[in-house]
Protein backbone atom coordinates (compact mmCIF):
# COMPACT_ATOMS: atom_id res chain seq x y z
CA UNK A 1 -17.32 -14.67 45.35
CA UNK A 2 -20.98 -15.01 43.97
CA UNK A 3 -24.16 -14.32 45.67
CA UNK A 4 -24.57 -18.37 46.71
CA UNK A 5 -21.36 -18.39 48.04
CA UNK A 6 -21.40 -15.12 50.05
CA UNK A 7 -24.70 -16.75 51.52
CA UNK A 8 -22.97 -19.86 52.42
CA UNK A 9 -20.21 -18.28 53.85
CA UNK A 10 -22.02 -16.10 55.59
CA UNK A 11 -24.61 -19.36 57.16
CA UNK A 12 -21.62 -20.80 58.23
CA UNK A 13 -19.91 -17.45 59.94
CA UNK A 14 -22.84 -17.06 61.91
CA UNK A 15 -21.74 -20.98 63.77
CA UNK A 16 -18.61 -19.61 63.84
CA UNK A 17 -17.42 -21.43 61.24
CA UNK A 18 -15.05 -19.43 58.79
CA UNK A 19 -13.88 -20.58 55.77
CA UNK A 20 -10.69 -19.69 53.86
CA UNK A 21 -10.96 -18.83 50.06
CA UNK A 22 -9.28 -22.42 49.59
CA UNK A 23 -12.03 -24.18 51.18
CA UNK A 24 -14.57 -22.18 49.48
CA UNK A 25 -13.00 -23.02 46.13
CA UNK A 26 -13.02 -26.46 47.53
CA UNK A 27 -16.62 -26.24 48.29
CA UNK A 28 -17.23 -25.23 44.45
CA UNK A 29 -15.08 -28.03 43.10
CA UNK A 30 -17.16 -30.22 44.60
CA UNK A 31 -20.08 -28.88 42.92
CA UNK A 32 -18.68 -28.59 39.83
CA UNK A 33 -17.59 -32.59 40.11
CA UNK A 34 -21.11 -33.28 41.65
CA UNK A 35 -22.80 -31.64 38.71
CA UNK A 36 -20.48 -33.40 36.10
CA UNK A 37 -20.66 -37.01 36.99
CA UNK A 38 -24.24 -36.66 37.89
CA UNK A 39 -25.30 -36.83 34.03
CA UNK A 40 -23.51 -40.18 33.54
CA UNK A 41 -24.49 -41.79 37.41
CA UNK A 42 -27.17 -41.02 39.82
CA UNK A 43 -25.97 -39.36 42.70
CA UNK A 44 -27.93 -36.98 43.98
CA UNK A 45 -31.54 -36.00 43.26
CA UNK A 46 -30.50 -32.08 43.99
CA UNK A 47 -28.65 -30.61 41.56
CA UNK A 48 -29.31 -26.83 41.05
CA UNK A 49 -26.34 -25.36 42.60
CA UNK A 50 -28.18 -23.00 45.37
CA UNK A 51 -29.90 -26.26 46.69
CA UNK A 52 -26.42 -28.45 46.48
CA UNK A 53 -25.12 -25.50 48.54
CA UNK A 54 -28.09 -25.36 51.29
CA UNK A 55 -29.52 -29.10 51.15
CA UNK A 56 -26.11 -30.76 50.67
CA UNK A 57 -23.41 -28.75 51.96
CA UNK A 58 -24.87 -26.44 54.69
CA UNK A 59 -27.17 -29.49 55.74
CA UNK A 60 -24.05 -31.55 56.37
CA UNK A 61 -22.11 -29.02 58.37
CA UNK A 62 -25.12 -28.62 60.43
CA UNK A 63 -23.43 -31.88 62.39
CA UNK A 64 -20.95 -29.45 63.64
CA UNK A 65 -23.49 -27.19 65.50
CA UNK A 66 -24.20 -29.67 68.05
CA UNK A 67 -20.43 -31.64 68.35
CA UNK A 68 -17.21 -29.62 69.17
CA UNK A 69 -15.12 -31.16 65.97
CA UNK A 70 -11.91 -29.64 66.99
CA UNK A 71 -12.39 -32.79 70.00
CA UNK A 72 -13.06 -35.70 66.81
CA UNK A 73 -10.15 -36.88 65.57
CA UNK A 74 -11.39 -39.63 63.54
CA UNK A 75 -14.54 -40.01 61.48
CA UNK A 76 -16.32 -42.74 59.72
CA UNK A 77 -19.61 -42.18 57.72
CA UNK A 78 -21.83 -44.97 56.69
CA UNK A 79 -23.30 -45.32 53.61
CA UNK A 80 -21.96 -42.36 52.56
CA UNK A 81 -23.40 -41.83 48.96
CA UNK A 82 -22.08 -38.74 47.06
CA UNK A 83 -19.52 -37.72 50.48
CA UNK A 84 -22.64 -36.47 52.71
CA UNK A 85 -22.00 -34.96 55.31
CA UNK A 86 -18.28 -36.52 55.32
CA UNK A 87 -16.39 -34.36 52.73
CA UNK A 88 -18.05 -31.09 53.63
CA UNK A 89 -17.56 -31.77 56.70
CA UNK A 90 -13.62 -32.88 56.11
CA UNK A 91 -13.15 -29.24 53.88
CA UNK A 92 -14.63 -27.51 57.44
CA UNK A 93 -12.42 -29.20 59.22
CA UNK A 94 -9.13 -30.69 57.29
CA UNK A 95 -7.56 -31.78 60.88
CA UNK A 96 -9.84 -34.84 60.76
CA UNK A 97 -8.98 -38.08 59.56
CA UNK A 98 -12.05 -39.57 57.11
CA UNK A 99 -13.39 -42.88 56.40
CA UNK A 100 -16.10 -43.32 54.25
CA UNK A 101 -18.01 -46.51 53.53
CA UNK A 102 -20.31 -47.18 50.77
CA UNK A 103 -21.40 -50.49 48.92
CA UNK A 104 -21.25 -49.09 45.56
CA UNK A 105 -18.08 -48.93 44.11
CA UNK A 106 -18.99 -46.34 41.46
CA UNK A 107 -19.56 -43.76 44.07
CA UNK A 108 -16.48 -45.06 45.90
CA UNK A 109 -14.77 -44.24 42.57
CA UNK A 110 -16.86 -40.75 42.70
CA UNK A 111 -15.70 -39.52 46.28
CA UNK A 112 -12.26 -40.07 45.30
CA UNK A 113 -12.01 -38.23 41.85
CA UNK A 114 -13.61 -35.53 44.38
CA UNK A 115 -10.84 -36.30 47.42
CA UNK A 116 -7.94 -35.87 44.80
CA UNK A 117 -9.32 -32.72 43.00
CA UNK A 118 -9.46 -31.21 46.43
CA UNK A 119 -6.26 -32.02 47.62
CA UNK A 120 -7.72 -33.69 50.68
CA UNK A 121 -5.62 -36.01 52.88
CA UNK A 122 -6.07 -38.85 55.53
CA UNK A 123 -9.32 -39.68 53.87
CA UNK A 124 -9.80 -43.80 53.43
CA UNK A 125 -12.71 -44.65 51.05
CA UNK A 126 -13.51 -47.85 51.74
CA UNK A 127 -15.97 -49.98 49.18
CA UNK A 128 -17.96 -52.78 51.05
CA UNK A 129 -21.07 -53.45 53.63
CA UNK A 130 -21.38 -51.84 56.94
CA UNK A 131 -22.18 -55.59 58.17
CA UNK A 132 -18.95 -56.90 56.92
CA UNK A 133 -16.25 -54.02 57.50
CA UNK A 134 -17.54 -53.80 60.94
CA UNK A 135 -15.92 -56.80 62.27
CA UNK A 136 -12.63 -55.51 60.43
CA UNK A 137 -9.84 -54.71 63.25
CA UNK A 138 -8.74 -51.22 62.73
CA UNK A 139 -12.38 -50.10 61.96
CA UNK A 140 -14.69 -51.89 64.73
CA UNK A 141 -15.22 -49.70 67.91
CA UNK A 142 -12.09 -47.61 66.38
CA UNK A 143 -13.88 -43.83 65.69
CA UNK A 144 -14.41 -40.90 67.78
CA UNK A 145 -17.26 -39.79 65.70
CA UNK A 146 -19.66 -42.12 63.47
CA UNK A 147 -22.41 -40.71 61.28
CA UNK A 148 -25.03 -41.55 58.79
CA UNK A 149 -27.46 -39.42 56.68
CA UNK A 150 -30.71 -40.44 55.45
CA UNK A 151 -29.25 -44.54 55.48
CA UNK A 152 -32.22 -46.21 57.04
CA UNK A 153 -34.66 -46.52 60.17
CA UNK A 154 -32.87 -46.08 63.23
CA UNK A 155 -33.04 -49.88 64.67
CA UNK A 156 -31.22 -50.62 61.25
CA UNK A 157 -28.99 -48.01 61.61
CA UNK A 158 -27.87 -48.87 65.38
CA UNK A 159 -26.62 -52.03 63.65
CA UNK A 160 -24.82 -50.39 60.88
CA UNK A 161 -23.16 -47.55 62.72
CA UNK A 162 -22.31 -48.13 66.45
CA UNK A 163 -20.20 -51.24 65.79
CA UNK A 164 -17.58 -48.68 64.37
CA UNK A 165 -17.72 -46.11 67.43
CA UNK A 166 -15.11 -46.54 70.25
CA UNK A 167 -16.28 -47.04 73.55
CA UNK A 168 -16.90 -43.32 74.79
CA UNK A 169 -17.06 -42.07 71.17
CA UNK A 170 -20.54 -40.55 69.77
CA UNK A 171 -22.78 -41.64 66.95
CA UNK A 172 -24.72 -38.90 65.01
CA UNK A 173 -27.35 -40.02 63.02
CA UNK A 174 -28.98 -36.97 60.46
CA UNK A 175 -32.66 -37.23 59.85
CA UNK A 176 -35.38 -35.37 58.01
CA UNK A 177 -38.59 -35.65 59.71
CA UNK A 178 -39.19 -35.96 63.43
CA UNK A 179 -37.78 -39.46 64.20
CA UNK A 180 -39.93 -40.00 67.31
CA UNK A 181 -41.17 -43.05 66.39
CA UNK A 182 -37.97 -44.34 65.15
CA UNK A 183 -36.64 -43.96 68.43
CA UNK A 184 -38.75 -45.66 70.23
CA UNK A 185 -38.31 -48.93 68.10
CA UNK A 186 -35.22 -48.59 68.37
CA UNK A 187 -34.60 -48.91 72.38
CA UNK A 188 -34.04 -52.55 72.11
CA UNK A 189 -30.99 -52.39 69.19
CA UNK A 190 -29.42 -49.36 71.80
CA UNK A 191 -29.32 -51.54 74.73
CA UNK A 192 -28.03 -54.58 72.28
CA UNK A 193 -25.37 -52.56 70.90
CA UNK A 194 -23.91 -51.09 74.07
CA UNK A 195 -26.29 -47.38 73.26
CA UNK A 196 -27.46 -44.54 74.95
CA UNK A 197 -29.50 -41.65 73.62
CA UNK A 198 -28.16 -38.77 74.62
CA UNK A 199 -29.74 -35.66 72.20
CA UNK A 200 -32.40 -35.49 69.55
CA UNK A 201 -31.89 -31.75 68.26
CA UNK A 202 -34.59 -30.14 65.69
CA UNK A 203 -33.46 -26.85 63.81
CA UNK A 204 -34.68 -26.18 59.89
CA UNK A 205 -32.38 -25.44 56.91
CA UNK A 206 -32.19 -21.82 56.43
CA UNK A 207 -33.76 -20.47 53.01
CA UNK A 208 -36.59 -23.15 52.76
CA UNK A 209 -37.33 -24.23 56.04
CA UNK A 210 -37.02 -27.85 55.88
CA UNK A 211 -37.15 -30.13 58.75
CA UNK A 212 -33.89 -31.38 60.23
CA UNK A 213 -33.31 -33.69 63.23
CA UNK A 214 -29.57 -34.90 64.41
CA UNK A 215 -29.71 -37.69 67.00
CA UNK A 216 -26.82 -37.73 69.29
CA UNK A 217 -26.09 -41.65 70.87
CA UNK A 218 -23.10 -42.21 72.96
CA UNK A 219 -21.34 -45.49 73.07
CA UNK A 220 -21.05 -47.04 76.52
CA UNK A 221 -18.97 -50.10 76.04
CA UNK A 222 -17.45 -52.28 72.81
CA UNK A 223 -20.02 -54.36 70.76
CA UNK A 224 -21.05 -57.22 71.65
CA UNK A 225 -19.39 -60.70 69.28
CA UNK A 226 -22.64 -61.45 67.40
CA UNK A 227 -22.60 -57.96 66.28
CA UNK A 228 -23.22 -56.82 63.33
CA UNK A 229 -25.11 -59.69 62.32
CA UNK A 230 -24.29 -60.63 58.54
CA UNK A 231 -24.91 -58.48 55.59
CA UNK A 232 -28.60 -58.38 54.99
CA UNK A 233 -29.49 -59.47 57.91
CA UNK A 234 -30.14 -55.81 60.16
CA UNK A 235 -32.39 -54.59 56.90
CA UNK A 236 -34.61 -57.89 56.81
CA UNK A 237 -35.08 -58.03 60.41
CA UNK A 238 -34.26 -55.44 62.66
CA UNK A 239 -33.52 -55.57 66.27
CA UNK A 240 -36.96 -55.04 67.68
């Protein structure tokens, strides 16, 4: 094990979250994939591997601090890009059944060169919009746990992501700066799409001190029929 990794390891240990050498090599294969397909496709603006480790990795297991995953038994992230927070999350925690949404299909093709290098299983990569998969049976108000990273403004997001929660089940939405603001706009979409704010936790990445807020929303009943609206259509006007 190498300096970054003992750190990692370590970051995580002190949540009481320890990893096996097969999920640290997991962790690295990642990377390694990350790093490689990178040069031919943009995925990720980080690419040293100390920052991949800290910004990308640590930053998505920092969902775990604040929910009890060993309750989750099903996940879906939104918009999931290069597998953030989903597959670091998944390697934490291999009990948990995945589903990952993105509208590109090259980074659907990505996530599951990385899924089969790492031996993961019940992971579903699913290519389409948010808007549309939604009102797919099997997916709409279906997960325990629904998250996003970094996607859009939260009266967007409420549209994207809560349509896929079950009734009772908890949508986690992982922002940079303070989302005050955000929040506020976003009362309206909450009480539209069945809502309630439970948690907006603030803690900083460890090593360079950035800025990290995870907004915890709990789903009080299914979504509404007109919800989601049709693809587009949350982006170019927002419930408000």
């Amino acid at each position: 094990m190498d300096p970054i990794q003992a750190q990692f390891q370590s970051l995580l240990g002190e949540q009481r979250i320890e990893l096996s050498p097969e999920q640290l090599q997991q962790f690295e294969t990642y990377y390694e994939e990350l790093a490689s397909w990178n040069e031919k496709m943009n995925l990720t603006g980080i690419t040293e591997r100390d920052q991949v480790y800290i910004k990308h990795f640590y930053d998505s297991v920092t969902l775990s601090f604040y929910i009890n995953m060993q309750q989750i038994g099903s996940l879906a992230d939104i918009g999931s890009g290069a597998g953030f927070p989903g597959i670091p999350l998944k390697i934490c925690f291999p009990h948990i059944e995945l589903t990952i949404i993105d509208s590109l299909n090259k980074r659907i093709h990505f996530l599951q060169n990385v899924v089969d290098k790492l031996g993961l299983t019940d992971v579903q990569l699913l290519h389409g919009r948010a808007e549309d998969l939604a009102r797919k049976e099997g997916l709409r108000d279906s997960f325990d746990l629904v998250t996003a990273r970094a996607v859009a403004r939260m009266a967007v997001l409420n549209e994207f992501c809560l349509p896929f929660v079950k009734q009772g089940g908890t949508f986690a939405a992982m922002k940079g700066s303070d989302p005050g603001d955000e929040l506020t706009e976003a009362a309206r979409s909450l009480s539209e799409l069945k809502g309630k704010l439970v948690q907006n936790h603030h803690l900083s990445l460890p090593v360079e001190n950035s800025d990290r807020h995870i907004i915890l929303i709990d789903k009080t009943g299914s979504t509404p029929k007109k919800y989601p609206r049709k693809a587009g259509t949350p982006l170019k006007s927002p419930i408000i």
